[in-house]
Protein backbone atom coordinates (compact mmCIF):
# COMPACT_ATOMS: atom_id res chain seq x y z
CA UNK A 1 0.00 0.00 0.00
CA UNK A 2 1.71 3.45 -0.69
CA UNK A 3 1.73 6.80 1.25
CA UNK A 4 -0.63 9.56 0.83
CA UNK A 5 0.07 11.89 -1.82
CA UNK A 6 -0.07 15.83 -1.38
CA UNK A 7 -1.71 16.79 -4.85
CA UNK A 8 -3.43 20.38 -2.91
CA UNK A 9 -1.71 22.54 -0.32
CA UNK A 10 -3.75 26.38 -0.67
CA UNK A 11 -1.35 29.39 0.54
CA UNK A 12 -3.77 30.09 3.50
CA UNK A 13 -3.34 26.61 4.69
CA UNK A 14 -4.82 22.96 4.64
CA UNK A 15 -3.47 20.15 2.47
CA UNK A 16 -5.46 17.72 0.25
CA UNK A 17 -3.58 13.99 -0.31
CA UNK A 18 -4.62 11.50 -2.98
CA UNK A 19 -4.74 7.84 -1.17
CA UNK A 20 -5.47 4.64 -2.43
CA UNK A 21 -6.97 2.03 -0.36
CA UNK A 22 -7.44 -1.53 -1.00
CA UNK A 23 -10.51 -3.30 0.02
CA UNK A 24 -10.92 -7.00 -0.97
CA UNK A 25 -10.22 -7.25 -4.46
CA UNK A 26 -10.50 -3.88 -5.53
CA UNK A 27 -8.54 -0.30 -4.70
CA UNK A 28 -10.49 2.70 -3.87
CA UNK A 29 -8.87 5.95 -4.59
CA UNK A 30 -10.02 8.62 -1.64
CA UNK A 31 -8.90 12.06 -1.26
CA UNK A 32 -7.63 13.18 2.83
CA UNK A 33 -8.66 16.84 2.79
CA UNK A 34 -6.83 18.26 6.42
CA UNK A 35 -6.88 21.89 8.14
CA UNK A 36 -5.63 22.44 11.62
CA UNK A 37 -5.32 18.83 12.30
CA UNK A 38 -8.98 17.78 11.43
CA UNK A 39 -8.72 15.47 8.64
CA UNK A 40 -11.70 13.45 6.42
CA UNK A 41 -11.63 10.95 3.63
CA UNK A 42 -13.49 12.19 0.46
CA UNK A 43 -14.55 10.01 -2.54
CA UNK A 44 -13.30 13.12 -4.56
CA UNK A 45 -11.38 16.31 -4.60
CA UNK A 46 -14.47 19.16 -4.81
CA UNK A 47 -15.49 17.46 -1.56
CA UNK A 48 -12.05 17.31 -0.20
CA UNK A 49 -12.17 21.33 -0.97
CA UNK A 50 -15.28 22.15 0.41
CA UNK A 51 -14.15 20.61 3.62
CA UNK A 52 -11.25 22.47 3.96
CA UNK A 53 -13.18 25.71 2.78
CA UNK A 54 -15.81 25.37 5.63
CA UNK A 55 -13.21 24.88 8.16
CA UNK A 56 -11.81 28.03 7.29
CA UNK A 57 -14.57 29.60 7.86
CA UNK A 58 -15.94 27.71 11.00
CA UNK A 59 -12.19 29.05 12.61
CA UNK A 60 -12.67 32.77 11.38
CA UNK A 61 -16.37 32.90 12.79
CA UNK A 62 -15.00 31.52 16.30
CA UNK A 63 -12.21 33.95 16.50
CA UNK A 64 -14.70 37.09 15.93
């Protein structure tokens, strides 16, 4: 099985690896979208994204 591999890293933070995982028979390709330590698997990359968008946000709404 190989390592995750940063494909995204925005200048304002976050990072976005491409990771393949093998279940059974088959491999599943699944994106690790991370921001301040709070990382999720996505089946794709716009979700990966988003996730790291709305983080973003959630951490400039708490600091105000």
């Amino acid at each position: 099985m190989a390592l995750p591999e940063l494909i995204y890293a925005p200048i304002d933070g976050g990072t976005i690896h491409r990771y393949e995982i093998i279940g059974g028979k088959r491999k599943f390709l699944r994106f690790i979208g991370c921001y301040l330590g709070q990382c999720n698997f996505h089946k794709n990359i716009d979700d990966a994204i988003d996730y790291i968008k709305n983080l973003k946000e959630s951490q400039k709404i708490q600091k105000t």
